[in-house]
N, C-alpha and C. Protein backbone atom coordinates (compact mmCIF):
# COMPACT_ATOMS: atom_id res chain seq x y z
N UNK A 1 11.28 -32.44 -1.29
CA UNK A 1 10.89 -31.62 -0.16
C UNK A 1 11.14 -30.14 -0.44
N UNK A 2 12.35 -30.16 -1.23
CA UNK A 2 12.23 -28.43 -1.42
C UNK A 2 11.48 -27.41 -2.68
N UNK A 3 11.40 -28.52 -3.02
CA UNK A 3 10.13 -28.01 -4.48
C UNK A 3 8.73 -27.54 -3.59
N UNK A 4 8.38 -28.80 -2.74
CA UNK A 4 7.12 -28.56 -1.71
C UNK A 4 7.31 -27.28 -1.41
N UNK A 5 8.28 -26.69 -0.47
CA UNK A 5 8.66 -26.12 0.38
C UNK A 5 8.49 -24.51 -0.82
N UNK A 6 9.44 -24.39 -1.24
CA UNK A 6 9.29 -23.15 -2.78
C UNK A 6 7.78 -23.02 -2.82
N UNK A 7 6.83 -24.10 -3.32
CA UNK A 7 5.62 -23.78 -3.64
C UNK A 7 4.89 -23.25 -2.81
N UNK A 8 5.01 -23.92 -1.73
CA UNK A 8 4.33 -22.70 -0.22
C UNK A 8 4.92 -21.27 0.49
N UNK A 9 5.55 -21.29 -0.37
CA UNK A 9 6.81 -20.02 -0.03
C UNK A 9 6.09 -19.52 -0.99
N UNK A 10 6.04 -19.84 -2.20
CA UNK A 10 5.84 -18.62 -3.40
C UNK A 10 3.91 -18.72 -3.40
N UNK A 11 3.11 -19.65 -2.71
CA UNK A 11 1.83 -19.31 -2.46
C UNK A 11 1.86 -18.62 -1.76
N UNK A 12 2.35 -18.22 -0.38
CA UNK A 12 2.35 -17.50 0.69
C UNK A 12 2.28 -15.63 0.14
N UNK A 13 3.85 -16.15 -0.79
CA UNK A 13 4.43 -14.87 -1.38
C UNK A 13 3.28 -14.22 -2.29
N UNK A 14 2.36 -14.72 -3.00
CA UNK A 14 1.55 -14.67 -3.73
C UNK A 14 0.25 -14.10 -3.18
N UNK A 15 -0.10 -14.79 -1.98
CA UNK A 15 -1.53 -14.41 -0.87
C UNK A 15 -0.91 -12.81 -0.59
N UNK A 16 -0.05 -12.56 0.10
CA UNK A 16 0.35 -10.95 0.54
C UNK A 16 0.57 -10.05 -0.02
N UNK A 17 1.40 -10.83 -1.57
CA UNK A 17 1.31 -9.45 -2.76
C UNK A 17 0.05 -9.12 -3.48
N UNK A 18 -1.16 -9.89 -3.45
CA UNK A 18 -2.28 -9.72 -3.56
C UNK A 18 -3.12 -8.51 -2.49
N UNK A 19 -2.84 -9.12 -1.34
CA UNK A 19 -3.48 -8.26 -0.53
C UNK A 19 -2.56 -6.58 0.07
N UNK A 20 -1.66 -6.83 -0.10
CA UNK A 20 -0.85 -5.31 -0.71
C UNK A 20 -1.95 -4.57 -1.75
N UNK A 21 -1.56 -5.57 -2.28
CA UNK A 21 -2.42 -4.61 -4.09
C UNK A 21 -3.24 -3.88 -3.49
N UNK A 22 -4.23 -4.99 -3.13
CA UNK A 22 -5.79 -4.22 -2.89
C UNK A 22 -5.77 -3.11 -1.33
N UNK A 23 -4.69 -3.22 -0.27
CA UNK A 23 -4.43 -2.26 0.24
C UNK A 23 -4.01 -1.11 0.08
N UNK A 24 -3.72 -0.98 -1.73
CA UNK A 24 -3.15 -0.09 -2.04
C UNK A 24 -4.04 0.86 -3.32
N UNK A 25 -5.29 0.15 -3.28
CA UNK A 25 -5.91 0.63 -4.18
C UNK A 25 -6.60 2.41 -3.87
N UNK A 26 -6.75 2.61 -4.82
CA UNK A 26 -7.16 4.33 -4.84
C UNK A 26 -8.43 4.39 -4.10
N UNK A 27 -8.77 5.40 -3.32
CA UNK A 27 -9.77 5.54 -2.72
C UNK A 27 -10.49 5.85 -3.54
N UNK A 28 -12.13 6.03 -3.48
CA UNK A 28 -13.41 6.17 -3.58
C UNK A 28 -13.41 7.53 -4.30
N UNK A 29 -13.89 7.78 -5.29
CA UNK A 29 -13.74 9.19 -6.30
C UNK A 29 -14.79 10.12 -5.40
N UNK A 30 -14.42 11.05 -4.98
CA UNK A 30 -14.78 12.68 -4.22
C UNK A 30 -15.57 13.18 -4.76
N UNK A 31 -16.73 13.77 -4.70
CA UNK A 31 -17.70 14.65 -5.05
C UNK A 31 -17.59 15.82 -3.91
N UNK A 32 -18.03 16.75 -4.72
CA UNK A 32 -18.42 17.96 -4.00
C UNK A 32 -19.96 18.17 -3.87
N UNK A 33 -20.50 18.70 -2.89
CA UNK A 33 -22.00 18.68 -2.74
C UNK A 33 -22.40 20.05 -2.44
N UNK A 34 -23.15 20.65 -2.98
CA UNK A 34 -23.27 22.02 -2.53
C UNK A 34 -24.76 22.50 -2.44
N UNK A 35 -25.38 22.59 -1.08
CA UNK A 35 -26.41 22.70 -0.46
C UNK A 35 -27.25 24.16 -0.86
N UNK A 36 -28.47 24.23 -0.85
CA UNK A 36 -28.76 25.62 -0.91
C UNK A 36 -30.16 25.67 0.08
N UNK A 37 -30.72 26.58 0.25
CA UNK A 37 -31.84 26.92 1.18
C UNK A 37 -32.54 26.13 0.24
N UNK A 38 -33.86 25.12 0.22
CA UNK A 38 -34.57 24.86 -0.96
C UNK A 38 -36.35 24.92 -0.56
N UNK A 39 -37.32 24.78 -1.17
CA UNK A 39 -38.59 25.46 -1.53
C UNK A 39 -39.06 25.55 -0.11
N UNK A 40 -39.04 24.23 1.00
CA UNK A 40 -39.67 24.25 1.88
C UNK A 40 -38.98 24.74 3.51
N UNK A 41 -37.94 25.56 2.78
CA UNK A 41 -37.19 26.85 4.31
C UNK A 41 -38.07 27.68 4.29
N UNK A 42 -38.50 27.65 6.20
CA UNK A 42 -38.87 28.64 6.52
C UNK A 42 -38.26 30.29 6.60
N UNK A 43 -38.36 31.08 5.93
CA UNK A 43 -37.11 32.23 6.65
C UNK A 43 -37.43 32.57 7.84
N UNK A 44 -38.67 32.75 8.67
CA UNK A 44 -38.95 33.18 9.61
C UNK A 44 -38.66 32.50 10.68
N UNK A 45 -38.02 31.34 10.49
CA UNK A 45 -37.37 29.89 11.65
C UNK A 45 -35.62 29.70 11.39
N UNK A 46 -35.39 30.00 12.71
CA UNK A 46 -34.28 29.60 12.87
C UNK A 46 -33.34 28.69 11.75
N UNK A 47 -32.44 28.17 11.20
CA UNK A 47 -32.03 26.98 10.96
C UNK A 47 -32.60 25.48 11.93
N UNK A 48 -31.90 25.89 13.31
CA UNK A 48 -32.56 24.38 13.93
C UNK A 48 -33.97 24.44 14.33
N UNK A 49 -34.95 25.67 14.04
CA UNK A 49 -36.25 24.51 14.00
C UNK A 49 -36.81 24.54 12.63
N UNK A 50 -35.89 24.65 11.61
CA UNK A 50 -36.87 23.91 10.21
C UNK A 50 -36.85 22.85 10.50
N UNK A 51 -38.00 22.17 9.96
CA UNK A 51 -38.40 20.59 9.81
C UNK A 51 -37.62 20.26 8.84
N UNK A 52 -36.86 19.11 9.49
CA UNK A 52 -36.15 17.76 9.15
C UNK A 52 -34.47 18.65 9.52
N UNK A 53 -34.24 19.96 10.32
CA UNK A 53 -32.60 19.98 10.25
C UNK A 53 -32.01 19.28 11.41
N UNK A 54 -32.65 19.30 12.28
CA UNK A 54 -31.84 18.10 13.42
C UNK A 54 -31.75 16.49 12.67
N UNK A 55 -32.70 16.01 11.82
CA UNK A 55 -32.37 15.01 11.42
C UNK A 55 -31.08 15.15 10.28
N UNK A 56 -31.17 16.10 9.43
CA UNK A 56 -30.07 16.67 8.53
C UNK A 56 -28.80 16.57 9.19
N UNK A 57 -28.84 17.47 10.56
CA UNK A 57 -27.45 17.36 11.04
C UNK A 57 -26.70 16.31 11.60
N UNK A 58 -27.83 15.37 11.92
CA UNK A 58 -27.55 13.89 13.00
C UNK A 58 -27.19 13.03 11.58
N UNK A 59 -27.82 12.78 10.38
CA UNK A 59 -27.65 12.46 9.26
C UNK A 59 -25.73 12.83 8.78
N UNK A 60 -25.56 14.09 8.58
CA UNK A 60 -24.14 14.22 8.08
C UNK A 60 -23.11 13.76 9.20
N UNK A 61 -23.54 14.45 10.36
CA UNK A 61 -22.60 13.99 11.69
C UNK A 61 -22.02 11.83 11.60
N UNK A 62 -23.21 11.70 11.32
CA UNK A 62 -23.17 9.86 11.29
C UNK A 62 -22.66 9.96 9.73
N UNK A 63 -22.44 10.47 8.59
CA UNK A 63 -21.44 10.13 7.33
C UNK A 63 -20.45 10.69 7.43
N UNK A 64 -20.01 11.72 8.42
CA UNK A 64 -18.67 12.12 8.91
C UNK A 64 -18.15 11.35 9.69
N UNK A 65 -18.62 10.18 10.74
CA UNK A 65 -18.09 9.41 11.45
C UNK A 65 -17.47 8.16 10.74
N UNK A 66 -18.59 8.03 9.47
CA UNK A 66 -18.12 6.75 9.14
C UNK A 66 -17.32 7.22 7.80
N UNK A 67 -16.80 8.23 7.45
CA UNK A 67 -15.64 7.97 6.68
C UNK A 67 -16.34 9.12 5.28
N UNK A 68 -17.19 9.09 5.30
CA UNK A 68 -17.95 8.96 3.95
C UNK A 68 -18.06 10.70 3.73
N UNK A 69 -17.89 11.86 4.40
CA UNK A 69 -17.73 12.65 4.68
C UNK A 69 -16.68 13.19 4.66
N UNK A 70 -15.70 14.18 3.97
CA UNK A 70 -14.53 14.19 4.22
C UNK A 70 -13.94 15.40 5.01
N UNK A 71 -14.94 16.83 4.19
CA UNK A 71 -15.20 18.01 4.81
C UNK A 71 -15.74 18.26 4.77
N UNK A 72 -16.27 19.73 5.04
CA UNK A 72 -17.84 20.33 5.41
C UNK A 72 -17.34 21.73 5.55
N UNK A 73 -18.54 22.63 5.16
CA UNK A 73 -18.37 23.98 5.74
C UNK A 73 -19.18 24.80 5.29
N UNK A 74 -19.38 25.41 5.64
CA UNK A 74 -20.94 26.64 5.73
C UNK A 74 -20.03 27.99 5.21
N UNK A 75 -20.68 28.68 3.91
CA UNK A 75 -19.81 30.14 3.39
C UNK A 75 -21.39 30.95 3.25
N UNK A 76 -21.62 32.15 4.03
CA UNK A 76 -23.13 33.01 3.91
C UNK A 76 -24.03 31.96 4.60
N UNK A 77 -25.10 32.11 3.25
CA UNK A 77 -26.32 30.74 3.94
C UNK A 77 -26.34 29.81 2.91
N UNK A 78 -24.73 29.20 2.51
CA UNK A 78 -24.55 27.85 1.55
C UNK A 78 -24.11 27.18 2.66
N UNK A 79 -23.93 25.69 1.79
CA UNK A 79 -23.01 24.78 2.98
C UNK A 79 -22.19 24.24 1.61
N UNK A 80 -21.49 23.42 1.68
CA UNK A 80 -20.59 22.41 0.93
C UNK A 80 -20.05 21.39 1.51
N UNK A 81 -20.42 20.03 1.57
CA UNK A 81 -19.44 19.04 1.78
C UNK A 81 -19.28 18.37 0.75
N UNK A 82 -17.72 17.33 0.84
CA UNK A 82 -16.99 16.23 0.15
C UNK A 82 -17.30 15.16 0.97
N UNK A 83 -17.64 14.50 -0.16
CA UNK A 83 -18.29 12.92 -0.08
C UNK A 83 -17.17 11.46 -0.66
N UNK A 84 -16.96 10.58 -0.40
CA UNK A 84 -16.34 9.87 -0.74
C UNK A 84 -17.63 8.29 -1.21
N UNK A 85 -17.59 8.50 -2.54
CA UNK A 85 -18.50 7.61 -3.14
C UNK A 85 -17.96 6.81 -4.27
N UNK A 86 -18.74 5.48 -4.35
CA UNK A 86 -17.84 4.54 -5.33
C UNK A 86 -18.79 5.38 -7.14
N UNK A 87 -19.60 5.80 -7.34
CA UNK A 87 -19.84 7.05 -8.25
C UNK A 87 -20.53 7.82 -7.98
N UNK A 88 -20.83 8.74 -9.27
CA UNK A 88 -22.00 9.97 -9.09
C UNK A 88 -23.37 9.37 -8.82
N UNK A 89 -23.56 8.30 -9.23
CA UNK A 89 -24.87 7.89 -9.16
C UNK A 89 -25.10 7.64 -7.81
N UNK A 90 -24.36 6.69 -6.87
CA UNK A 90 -24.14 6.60 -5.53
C UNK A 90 -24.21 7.68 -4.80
N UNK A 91 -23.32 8.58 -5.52
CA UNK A 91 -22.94 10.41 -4.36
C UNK A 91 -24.72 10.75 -4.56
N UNK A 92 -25.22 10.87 -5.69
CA UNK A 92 -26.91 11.55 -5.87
C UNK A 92 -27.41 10.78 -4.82
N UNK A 93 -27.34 9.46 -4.83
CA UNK A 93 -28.47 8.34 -3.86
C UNK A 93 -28.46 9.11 -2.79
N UNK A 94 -27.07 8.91 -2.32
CA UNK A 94 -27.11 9.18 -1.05
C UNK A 94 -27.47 10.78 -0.20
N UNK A 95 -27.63 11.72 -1.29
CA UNK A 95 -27.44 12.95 -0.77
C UNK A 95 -28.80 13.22 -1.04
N UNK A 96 -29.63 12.63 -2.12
CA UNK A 96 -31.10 12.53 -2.48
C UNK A 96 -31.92 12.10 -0.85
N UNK A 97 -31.21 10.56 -0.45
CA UNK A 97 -31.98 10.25 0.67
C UNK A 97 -31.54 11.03 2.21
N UNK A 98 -30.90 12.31 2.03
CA UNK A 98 -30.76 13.12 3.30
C UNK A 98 -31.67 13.34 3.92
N UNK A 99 -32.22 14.13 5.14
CA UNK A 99 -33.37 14.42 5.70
C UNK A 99 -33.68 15.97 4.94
N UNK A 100 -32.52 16.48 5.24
CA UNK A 100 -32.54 17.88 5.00
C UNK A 100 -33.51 18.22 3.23
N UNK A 101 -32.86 17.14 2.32
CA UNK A 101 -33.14 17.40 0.91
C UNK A 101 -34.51 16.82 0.82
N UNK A 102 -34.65 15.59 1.48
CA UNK A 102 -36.16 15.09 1.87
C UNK A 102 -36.97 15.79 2.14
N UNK A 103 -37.00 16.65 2.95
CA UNK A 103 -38.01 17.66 4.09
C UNK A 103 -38.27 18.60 3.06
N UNK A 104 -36.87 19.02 1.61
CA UNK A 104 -37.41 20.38 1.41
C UNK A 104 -36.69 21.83 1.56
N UNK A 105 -35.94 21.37 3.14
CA UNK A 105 -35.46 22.49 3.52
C UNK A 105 -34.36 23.07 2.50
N UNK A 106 -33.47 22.21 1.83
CA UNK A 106 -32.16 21.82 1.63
C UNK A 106 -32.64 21.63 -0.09
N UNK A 107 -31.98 21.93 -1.14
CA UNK A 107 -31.88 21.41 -2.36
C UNK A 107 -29.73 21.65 -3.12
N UNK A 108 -29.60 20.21 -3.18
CA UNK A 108 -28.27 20.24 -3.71
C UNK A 108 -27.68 20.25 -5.50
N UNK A 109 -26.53 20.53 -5.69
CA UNK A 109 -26.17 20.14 -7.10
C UNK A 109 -24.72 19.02 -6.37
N UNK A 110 -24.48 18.79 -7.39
CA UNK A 110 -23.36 17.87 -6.86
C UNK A 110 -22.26 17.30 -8.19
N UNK A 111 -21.14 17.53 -8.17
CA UNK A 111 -20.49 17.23 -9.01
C UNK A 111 -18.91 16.44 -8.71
N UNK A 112 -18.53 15.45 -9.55
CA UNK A 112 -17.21 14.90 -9.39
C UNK A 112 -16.13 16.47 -9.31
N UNK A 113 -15.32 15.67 -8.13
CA UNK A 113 -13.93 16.47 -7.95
C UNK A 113 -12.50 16.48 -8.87
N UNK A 114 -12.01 16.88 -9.06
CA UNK A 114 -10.89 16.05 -9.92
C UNK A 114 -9.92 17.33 -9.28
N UNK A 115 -9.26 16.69 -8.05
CA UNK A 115 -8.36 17.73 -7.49
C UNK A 115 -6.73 17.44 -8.26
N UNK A 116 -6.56 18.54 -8.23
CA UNK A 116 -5.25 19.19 -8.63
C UNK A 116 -4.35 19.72 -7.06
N UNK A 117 -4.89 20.25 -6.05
CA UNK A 117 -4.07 20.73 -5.01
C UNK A 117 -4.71 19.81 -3.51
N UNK A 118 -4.29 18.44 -3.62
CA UNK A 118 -4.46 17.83 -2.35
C UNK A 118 -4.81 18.88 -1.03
N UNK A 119 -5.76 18.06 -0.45
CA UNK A 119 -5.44 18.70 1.38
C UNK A 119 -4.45 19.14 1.94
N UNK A 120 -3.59 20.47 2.34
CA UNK A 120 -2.99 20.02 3.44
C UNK A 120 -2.98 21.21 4.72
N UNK A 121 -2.45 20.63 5.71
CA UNK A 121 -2.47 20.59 6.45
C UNK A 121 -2.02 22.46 7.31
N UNK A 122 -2.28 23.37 7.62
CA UNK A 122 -1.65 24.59 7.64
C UNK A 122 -0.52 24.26 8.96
């Protein structure tokens, strides 16, 4: 009975240090994305009525909700956000199928992060 007993103890022990592990695994490698005005901006139109930027903005707003987004921010008339993607090939997919880069308005470069000075907090 106590051999039984050990073996379901040390399966048990075995199921949770497993799922530790993988709770503990490294997040999703960071890209930086960096936006520029591209062929099909109007200059004579606002930002919100070029064609496709309300879909652009409803687009990042919904990959900022779900995680995938980390920051964002507008410097002159650039933008830059951090993306959290399982690779570069993934970070391109996804920033390829934007509205903004779709339409024209928008053309990006995009490159892996390899931070040295974490986030923090002021």
């Amino acid at each position: 009975m106590r051999t039984l007993a050990f073996i379901r103890l040390a399966a048990v022990a075995l199921v949770l240090a497993a799922h530790t592990a993988a709770a503990q695994t490294a997040p999703a490698p960071l890209f930086g994305v960096h936006f520029e005005t591209g062929s099909a901006w109007n200059k004579a139109l606002a930002p919100a009525d070029q064609k496709g930027f309300k879909e652009h903005s409803a687009n990042l707003n919904r990959l900022r909700n779900e995680g995938t987004i980390i920051f964002g921010a507008r410097y002159g008339d650039l933008g830059m956000i951090f993306v959290r993607a399982e690779s570069l090939d993934a970070a391109k997919a996804l920033i390829e199928a934007e509205p903004g880069v779709q339409s024209g308005i928008f053309s990006f470069r995009i490159a892996l992060l390899r931070v040295f000075y974490p986030w923090r907090q002021p």
